[in-house]
C-alpha atoms as a PDB file:
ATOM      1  CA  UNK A   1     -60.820 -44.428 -17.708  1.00  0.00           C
ATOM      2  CA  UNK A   2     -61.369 -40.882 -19.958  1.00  0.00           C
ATOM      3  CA  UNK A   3     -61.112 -41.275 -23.311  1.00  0.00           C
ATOM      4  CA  UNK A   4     -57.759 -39.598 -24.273  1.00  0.00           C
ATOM      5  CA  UNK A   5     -56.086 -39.988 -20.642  1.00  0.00           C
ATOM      6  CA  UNK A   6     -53.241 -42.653 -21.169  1.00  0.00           C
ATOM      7  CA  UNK A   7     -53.171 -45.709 -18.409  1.00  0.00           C
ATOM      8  CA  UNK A   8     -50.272 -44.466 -15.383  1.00  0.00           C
ATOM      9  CA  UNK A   9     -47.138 -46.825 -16.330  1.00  0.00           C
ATOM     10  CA  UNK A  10     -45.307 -48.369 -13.126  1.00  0.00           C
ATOM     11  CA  UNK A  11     -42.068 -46.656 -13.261  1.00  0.00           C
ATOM     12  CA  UNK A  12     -39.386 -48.638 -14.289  1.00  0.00           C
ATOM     13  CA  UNK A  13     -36.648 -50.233 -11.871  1.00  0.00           C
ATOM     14  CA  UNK A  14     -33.418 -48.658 -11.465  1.00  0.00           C
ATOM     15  CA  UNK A  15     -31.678 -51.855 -11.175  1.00  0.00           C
ATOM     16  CA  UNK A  16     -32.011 -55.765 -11.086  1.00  0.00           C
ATOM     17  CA  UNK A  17     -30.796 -57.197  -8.092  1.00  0.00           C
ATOM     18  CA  UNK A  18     -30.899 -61.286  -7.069  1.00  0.00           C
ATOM     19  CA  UNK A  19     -32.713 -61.932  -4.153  1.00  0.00           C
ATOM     20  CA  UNK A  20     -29.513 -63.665  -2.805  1.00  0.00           C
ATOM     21  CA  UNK A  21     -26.868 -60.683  -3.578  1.00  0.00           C
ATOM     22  CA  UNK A  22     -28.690 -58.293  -1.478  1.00  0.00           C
ATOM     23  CA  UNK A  23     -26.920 -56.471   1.523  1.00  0.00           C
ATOM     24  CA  UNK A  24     -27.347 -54.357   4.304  1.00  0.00           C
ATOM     25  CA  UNK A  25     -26.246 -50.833   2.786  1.00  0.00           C
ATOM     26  CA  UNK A  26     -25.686 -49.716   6.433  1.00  0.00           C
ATOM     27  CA  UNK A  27     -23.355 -51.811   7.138  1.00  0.00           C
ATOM     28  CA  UNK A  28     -21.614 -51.818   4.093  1.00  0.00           C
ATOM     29  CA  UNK A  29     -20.693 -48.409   4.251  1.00  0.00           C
ATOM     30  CA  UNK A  30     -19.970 -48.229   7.608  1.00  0.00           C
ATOM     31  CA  UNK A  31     -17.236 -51.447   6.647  1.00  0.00           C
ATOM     32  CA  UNK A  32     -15.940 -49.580   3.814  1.00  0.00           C
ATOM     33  CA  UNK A  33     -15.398 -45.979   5.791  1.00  0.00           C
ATOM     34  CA  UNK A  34     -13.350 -47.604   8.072  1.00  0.00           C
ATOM     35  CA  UNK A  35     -11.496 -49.753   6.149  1.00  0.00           C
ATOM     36  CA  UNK A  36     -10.652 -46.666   3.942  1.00  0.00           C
ATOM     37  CA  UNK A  37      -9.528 -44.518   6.781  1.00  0.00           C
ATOM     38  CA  UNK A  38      -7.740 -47.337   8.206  1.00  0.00           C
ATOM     39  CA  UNK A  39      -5.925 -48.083   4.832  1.00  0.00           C
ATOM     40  CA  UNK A  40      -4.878 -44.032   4.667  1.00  0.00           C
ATOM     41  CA  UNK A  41      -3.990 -44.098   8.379  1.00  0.00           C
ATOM     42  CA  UNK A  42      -1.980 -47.162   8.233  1.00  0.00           C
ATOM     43  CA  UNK A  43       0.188 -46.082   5.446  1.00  0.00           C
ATOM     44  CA  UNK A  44       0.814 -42.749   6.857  1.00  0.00           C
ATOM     45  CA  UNK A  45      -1.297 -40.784   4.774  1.00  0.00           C
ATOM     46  CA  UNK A  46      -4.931 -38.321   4.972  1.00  0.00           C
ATOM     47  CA  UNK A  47      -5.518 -37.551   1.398  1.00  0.00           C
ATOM     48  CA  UNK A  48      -6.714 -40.086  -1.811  1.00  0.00           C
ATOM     49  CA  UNK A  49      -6.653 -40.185  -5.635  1.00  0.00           C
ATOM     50  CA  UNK A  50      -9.012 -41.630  -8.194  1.00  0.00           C
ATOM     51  CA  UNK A  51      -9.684 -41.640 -12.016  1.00  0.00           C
ATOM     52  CA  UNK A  52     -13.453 -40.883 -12.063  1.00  0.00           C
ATOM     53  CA  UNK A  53     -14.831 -42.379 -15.699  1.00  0.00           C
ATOM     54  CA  UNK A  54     -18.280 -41.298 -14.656  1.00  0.00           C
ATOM     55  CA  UNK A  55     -19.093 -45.408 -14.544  1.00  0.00           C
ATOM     56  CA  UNK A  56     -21.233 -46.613 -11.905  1.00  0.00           C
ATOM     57  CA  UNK A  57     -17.852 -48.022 -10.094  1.00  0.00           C
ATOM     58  CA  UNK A  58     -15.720 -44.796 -10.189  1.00  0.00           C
ATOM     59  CA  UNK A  59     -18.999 -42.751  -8.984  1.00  0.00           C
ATOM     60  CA  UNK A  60     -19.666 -45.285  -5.957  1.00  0.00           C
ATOM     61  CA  UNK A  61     -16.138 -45.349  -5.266  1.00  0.00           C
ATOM     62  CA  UNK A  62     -15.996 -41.234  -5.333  1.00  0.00           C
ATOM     63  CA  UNK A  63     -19.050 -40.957  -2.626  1.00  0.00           C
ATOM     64  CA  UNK A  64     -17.725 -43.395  -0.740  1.00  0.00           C
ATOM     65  CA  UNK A  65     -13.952 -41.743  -0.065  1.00  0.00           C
ATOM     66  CA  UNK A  66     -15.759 -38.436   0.743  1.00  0.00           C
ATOM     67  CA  UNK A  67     -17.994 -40.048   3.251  1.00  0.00           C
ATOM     68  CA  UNK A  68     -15.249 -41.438   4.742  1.00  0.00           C
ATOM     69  CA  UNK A  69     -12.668 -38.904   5.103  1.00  0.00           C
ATOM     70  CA  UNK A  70     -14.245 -35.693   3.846  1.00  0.00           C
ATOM     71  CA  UNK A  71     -14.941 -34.275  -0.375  1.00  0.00           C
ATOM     72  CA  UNK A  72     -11.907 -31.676   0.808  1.00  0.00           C
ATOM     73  CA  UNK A  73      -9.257 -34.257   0.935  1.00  0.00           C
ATOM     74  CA  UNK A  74     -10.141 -36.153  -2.168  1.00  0.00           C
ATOM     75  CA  UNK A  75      -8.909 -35.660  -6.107  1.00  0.00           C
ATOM     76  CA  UNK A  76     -10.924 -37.118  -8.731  1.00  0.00           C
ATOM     77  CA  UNK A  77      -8.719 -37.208 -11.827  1.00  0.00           C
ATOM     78  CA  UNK A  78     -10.829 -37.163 -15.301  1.00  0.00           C
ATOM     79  CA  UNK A  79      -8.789 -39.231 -18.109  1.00  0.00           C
ATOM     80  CA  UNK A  80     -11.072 -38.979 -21.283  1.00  0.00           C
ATOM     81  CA  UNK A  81      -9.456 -40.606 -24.850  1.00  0.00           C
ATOM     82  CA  UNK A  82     -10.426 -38.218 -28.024  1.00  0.00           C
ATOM     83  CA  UNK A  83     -13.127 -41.542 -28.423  1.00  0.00           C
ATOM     84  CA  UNK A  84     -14.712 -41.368 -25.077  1.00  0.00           C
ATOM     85  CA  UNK A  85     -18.036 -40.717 -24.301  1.00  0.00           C
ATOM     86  CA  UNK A  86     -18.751 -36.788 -24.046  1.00  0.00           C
ATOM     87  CA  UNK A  87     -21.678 -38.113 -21.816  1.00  0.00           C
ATOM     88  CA  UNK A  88     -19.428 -39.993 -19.322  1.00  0.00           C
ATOM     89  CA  UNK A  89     -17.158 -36.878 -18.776  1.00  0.00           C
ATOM     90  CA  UNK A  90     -20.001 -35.131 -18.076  1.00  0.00           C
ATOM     91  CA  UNK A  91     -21.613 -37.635 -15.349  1.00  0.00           C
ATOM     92  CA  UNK A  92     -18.188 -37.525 -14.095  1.00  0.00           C
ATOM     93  CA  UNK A  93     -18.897 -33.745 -13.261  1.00  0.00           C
ATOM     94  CA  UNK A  94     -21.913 -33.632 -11.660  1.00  0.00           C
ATOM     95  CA  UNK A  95     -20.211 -36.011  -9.266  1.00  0.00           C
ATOM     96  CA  UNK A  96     -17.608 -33.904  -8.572  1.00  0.00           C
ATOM     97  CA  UNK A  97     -20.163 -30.870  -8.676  1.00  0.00           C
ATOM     98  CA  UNK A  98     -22.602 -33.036  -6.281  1.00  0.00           C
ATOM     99  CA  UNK A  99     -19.439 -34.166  -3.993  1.00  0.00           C
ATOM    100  CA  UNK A 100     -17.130 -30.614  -4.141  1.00  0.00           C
ATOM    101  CA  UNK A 101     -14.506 -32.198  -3.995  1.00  0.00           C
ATOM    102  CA  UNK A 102     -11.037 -31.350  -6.023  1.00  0.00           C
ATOM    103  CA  UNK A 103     -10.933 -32.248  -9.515  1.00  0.00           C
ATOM    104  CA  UNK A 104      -8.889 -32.362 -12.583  1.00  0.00           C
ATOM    105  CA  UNK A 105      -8.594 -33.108 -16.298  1.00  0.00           C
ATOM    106  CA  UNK A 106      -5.747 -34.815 -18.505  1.00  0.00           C
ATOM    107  CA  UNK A 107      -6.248 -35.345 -21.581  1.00  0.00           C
ATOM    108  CA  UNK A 108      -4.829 -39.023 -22.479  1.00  0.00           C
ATOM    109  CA  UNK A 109      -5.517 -38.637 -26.300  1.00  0.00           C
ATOM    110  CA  UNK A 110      -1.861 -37.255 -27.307  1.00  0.00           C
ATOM    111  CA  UNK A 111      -0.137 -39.995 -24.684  1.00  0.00           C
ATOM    112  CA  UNK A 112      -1.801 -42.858 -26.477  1.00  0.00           C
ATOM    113  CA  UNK A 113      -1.603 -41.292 -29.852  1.00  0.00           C
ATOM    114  CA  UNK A 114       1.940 -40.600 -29.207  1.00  0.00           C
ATOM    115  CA  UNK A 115       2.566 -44.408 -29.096  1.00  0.00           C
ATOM    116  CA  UNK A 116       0.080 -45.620 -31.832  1.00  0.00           C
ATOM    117  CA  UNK A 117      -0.321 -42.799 -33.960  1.00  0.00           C
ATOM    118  CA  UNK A 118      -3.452 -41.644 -35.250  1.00  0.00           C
ATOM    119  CA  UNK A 119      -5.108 -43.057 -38.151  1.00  0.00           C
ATOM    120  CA  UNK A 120      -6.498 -40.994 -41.131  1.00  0.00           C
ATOM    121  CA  UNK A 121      -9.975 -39.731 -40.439  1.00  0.00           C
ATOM    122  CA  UNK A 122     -11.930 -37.434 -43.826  1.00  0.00           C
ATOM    123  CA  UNK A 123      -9.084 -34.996 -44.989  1.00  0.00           C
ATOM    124  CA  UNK A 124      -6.735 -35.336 -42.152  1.00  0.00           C
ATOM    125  CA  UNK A 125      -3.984 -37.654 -43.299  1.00  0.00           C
ATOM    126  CA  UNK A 126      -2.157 -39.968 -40.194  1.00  0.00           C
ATOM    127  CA  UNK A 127      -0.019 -39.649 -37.696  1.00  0.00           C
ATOM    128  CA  UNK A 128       2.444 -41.943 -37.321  1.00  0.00           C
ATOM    129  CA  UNK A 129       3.566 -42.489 -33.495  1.00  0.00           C
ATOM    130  CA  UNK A 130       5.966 -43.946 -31.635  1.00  0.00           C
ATOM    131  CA  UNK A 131       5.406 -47.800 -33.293  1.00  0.00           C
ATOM    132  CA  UNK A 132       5.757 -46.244 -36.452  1.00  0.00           C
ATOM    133  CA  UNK A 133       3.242 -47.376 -39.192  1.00  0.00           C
ATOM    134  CA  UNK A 134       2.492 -50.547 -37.314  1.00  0.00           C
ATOM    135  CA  UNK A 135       1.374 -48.915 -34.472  1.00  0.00           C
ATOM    136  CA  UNK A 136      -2.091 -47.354 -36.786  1.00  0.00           C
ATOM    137  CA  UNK A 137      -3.089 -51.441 -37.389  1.00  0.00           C
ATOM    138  CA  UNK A 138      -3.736 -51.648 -33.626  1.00  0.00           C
ATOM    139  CA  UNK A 139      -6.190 -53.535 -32.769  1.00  0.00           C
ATOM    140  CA  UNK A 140      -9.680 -51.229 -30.106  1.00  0.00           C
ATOM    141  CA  UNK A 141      -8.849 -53.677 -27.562  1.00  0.00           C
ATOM    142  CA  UNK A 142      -4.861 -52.782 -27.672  1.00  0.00           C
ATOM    143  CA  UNK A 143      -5.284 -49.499 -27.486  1.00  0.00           C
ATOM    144  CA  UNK A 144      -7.695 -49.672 -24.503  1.00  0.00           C
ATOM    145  CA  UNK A 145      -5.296 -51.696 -22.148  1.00  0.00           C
ATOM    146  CA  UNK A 146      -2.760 -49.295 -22.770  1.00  0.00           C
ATOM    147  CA  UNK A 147      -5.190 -46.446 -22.245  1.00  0.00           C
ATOM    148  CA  UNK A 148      -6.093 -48.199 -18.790  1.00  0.00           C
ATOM    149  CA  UNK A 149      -2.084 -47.789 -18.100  1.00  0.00           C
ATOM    150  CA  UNK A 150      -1.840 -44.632 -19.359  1.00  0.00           C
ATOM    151  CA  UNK A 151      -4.254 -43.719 -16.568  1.00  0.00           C
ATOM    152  CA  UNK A 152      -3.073 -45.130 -13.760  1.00  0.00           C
ATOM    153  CA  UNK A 153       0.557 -43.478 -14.669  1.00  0.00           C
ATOM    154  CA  UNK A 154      -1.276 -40.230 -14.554  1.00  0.00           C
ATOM    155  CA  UNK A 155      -2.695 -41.341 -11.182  1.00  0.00           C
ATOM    156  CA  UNK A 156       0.226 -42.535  -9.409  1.00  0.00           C
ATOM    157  CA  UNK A 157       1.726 -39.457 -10.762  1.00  0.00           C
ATOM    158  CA  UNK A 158      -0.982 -37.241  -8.889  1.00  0.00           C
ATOM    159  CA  UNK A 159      -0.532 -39.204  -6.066  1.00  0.00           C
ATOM    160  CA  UNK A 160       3.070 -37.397  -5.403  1.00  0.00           C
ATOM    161  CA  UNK A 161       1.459 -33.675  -6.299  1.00  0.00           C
ATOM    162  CA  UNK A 162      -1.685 -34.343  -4.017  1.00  0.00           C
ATOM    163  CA  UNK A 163      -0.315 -36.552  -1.318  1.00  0.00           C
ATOM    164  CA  UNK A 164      -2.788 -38.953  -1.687  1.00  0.00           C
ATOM    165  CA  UNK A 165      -2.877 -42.388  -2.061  1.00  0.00           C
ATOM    166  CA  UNK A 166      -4.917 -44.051  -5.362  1.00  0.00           C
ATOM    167  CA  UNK A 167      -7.719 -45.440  -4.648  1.00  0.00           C
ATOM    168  CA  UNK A 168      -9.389 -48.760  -6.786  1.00  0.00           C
ATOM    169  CA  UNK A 169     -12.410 -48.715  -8.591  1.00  0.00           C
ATOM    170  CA  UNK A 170     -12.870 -52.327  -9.712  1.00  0.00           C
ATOM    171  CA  UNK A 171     -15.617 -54.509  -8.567  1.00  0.00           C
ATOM    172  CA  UNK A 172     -15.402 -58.495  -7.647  1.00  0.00           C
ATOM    173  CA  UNK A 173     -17.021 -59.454 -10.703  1.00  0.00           C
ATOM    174  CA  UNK A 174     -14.707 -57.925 -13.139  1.00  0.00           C
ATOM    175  CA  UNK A 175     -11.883 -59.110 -10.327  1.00  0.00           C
ATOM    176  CA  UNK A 176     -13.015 -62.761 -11.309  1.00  0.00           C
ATOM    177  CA  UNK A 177     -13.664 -63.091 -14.927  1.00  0.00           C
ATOM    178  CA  UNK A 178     -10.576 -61.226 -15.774  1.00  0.00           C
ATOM    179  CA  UNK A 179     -12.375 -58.516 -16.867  1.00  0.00           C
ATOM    180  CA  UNK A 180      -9.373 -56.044 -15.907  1.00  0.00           C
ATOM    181  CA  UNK A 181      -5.937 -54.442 -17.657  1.00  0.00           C
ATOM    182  CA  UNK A 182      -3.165 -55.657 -15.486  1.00  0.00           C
ATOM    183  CA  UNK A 183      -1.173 -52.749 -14.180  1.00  0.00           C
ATOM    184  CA  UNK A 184      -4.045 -50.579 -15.268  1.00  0.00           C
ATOM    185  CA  UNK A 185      -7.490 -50.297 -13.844  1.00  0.00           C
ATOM    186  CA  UNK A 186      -6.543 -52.941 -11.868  1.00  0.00           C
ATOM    187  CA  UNK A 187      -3.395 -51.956  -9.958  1.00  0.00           C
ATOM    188  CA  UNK A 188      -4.240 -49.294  -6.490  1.00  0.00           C
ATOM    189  CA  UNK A 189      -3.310 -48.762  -3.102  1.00  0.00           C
ATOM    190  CA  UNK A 190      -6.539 -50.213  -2.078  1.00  0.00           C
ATOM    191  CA  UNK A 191     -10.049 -50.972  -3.039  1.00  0.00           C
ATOM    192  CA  UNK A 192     -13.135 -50.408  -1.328  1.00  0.00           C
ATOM    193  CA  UNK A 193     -15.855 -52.022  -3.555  1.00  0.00           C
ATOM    194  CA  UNK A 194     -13.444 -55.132  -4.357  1.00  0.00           C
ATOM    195  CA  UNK A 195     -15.513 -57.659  -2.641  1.00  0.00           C
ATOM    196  CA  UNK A 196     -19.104 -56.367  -4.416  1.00  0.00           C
ATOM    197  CA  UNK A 197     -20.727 -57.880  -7.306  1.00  0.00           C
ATOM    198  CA  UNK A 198     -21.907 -55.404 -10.048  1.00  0.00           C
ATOM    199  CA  UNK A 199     -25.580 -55.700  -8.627  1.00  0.00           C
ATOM    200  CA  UNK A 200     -24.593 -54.843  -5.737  1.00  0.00           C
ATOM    201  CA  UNK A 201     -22.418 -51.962  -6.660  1.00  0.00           C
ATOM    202  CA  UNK A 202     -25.486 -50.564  -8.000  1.00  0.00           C
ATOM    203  CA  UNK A 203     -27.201 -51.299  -4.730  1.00  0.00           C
ATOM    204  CA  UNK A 204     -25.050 -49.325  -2.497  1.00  0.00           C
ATOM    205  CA  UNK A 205     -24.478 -46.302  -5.282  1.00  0.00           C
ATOM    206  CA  UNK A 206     -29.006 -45.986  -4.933  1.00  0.00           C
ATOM    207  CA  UNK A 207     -28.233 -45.720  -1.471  1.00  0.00           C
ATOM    208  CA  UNK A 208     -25.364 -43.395  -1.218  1.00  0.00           C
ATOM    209  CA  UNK A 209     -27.328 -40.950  -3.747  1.00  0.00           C
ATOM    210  CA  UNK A 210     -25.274 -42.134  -6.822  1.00  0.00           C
ATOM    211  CA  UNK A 211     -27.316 -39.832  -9.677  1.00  0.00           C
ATOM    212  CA  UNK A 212     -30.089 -41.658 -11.208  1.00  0.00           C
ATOM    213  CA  UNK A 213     -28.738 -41.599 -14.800  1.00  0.00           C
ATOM    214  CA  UNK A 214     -25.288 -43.173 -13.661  1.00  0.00           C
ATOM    215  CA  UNK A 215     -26.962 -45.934 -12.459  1.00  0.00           C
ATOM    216  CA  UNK A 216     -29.460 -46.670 -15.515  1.00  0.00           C
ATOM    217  CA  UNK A 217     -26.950 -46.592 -17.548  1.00  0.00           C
ATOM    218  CA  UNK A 218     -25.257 -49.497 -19.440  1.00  0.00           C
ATOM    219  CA  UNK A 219     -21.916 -50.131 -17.631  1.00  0.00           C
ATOM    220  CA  UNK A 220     -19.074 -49.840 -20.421  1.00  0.00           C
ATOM    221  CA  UNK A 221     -14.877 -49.691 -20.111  1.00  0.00           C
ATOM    222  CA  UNK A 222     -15.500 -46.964 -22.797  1.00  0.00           C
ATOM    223  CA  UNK A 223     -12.321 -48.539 -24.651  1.00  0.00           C
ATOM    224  CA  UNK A 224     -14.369 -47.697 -27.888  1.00  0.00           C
ATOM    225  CA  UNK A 225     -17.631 -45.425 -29.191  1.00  0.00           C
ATOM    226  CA  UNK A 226     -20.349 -48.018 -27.784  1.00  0.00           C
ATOM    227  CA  UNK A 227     -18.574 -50.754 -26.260  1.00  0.00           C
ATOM    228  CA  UNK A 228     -20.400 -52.195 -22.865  1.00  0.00           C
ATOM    229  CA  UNK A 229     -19.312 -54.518 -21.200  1.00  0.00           C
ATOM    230  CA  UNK A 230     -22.124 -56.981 -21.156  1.00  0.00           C
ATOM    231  CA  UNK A 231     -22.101 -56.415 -25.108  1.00  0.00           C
ATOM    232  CA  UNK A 232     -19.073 -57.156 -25.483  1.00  0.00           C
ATOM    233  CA  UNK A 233     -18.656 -60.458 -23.266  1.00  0.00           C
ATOM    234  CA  UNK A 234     -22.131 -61.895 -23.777  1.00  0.00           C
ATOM    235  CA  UNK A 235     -23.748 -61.707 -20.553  1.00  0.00           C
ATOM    236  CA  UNK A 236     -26.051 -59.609 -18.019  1.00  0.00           C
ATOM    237  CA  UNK A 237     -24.268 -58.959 -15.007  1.00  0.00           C
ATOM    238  CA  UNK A 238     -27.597 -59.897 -12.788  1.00  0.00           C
ATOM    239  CA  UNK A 239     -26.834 -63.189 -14.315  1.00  0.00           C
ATOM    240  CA  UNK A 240     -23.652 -63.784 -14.075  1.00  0.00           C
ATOM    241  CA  UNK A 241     -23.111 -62.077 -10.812  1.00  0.00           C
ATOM    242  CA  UNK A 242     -25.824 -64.991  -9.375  1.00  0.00           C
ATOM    243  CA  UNK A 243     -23.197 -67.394 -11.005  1.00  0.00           C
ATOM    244  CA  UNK A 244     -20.497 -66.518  -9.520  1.00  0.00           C
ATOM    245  CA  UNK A 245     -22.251 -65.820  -6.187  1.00  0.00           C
ATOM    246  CA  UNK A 246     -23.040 -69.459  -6.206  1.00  0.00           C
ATOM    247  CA  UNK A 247     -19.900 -70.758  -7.990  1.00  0.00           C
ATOM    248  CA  UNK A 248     -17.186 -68.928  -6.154  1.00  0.00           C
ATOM    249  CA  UNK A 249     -18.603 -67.896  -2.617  1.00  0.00           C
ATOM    250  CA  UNK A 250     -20.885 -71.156  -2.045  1.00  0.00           C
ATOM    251  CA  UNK A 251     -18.794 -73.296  -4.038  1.00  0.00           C
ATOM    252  CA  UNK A 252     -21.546 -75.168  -5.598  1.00  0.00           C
ATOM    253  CA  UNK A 253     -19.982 -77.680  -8.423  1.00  0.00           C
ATOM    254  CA  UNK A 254     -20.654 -77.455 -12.070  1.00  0.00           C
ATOM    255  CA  UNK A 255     -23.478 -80.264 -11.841  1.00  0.00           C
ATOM    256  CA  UNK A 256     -25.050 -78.566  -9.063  1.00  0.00           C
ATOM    257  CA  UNK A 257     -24.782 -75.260 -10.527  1.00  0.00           C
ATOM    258  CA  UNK A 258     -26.495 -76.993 -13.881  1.00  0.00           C
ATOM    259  CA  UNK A 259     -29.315 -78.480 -11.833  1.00  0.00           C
ATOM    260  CA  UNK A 260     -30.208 -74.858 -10.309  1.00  0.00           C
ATOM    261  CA  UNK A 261     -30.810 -73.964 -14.199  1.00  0.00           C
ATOM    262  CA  UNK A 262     -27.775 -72.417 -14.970  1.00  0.00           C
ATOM    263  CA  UNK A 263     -26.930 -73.192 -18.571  1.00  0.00           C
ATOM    264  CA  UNK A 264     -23.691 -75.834 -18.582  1.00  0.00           C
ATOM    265  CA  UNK A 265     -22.189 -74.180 -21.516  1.00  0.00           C
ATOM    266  CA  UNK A 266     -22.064 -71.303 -19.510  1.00  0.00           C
ATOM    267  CA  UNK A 267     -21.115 -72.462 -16.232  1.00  0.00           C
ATOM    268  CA  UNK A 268     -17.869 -74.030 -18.319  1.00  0.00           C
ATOM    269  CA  UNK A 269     -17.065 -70.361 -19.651  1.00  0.00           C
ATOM    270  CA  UNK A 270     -17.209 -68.965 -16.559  1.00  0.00           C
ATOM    271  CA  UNK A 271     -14.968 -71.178 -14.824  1.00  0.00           C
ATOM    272  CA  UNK A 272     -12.519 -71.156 -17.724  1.00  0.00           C
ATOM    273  CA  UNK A 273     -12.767 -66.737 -17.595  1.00  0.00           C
ATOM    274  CA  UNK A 274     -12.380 -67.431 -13.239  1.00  0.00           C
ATOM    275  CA  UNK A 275      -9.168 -70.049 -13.864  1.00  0.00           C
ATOM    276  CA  UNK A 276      -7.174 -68.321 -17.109  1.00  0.00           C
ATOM    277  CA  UNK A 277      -7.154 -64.382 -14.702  1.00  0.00           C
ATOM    278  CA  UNK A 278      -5.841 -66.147 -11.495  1.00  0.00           C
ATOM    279  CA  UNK A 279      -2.262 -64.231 -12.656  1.00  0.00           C
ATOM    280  CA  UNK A 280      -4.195 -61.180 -12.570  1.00  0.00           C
ATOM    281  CA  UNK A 281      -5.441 -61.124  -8.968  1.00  0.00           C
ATOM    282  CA  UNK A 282      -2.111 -62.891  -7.449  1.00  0.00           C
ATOM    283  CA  UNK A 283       0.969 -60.355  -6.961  1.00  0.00           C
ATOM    284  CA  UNK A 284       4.189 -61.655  -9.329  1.00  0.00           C
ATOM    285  CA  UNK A 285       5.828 -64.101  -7.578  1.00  0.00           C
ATOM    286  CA  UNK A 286       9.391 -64.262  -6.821  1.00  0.00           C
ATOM    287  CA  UNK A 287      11.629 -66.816  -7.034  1.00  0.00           C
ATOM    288  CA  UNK A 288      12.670 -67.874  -3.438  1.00  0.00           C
ATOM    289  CA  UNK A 289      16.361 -67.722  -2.670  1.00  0.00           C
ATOM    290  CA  UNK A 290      17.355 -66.384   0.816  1.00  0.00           C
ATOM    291  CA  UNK A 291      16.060 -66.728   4.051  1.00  0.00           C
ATOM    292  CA  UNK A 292      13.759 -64.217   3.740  1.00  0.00           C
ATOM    293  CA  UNK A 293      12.077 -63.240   0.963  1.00  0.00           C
ATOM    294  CA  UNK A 294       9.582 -60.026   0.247  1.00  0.00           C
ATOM    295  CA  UNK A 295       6.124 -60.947   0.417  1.00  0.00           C
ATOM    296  CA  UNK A 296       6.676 -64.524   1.662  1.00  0.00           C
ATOM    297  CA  UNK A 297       8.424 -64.788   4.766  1.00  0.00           C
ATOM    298  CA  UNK A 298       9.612 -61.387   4.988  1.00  0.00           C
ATOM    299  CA  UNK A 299       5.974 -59.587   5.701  1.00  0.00           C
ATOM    300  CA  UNK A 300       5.293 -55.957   7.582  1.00  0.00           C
ATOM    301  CA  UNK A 301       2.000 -53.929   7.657  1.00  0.00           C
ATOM    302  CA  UNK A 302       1.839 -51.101   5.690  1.00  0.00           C
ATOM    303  CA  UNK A 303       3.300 -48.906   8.251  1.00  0.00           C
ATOM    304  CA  UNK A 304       6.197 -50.272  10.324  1.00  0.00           C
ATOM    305  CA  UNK A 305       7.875 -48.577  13.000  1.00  0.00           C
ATOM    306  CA  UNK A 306      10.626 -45.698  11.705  1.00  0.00           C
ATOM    307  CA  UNK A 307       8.329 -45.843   8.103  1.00  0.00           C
ATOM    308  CA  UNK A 308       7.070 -42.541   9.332  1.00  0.00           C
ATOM    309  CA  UNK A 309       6.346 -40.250   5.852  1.00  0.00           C
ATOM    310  CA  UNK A 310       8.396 -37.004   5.951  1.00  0.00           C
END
């Protein structure tokens, strides 16, 4: 080698994915097309609504709906917080940029200030919301969830202006550990990447043409300045997403899961995260009375005969 002339570094990968989680992108997005257009069709409607973060999740979730039914008959709906990341809005517009599809932006900052209030910050004294002065002692994590809501209000509430129904972002491993707001970024009309691990969300968004830098990225709620996720609950999704690949869709047993060199402390938290969000991924049961009851004996597809949308 020339003196002076530094050695050519491999590049480095864009993602990790375990050998076992891998799938046939083809097929996955031929699955999730139709199951999108099927989910619009069957409910009587052409157009669909998302909250784009500019997350890995939202992104895949974005290219996916315009694949599907076409970038002109989808809204993207950008929701930053006056903490959110100024680079995550902007990912989220070179997908809509990359896409052309319709976009727009609401500002959630007064909403959820509006409740809280706003705590002092240098010489601007607070603002007390709608808790009063209690409201300014609450907690990141408080103020996320109802963030998460605030969102999907603004959503649903796009949904009637655009005609379209909202679409869900959330993956299978957050769907499992509980890593969701109930009635927030969990509740949709559907959800196309439900039934992916993370690693192989980021699969599928390399092969859909995802941008690079959405991908790299650490994958974060953006509930505060530098949360992640992985951070914050104390694990790499590679990881965990083998876990739960074994755990949940082999159903190996703890002792078996231990013997295949998964730590046992961890294997325990897991299960404990899995068990304690059941109530998150069941719909609220009702108390059974009559003969027929909604959602248990008294069951429809979406579209029924004389539900036709006027």
């Amino acid at each position: 080698m020339s003196e002076g002339v530094a050695p050519v570094r491999a590049e480095e990968p864009l993602f990790e994915l375990p050998e076992e989680l891998a799938i046939d992108t083809d097929i996955a997005r031929r699955v999730i097309a139709e199951f999108i257009r099927g989910q619009l069709r069957q409910a009587g409607f052409e157009r669909a609504v998302l909250g784009l973060s500019g997350g890995i999740d939202s992104s895949l979730v974005a290219y996916l709906t315009a694949e599907a039914i076409g970038p002109e008959r989808l809204l993207c709906v950008l929701m930053p917080y006056r903490t959110s990341s100024p680079a995550s809005r902007a990912d989220a517009e070179e997908v809509v940029r990359r896409l052309g599809c319709r976009s727009t932006l609401v500002d959630i900052t007064p909403m959820v200030d509006g409740y809280f209030g706003r705590p002092a910050e240098g010489d601007r004294p607070a603002v007390i919301g709608a808790l009063g002065p209690a409201g300014l002692e609450a907690s990141p994590l408080r103020r996320g969830n109802y963030a998460a809501r605030t969102r999907m209000a603004v959503l649903y509430d796009h949904s009637v202006t655009f005609g379209g129904l909202v679409v869900g972002t959330g993956n299978k491993t957050e769907t499992l550990i509980g890593y969701t707001t109930i009635f927030g970024d969990n509740a949709c009309a559907f959800n196309p990447i439900g039934d992916l691990y993370k690693s192989q969300v980021r699969q599928l968004a390399a092969a859909v043409g995802v941008p690079e830098q959405i991908i790299r990225k650490a994958p974060s709620a953006d509930l505060w300045p530098g949360q992640t996720d992985e951070g914050e609950a104390g694990f790499s999704y590679p990881v965990i997403d083998r876990l739960l690949y074994w755990m949940i869709d082999r159903r190996r047993s703890r002792d078996e899961l231990v013997a295949m060199g998964f730590e046992r402390s961890m294997v325990e938290r897991v299960e404990r995260m899995v068990a304690a969000s059941e109530f998150k991924r069941q719909v609220p049961p009702i108390a059974k009375l009559g003969p027929r009851t909604a959602g248990v004996d008294y069951l429809y597809p979406r579209r029924r005969p004389g539900s036709a949308r006027m």
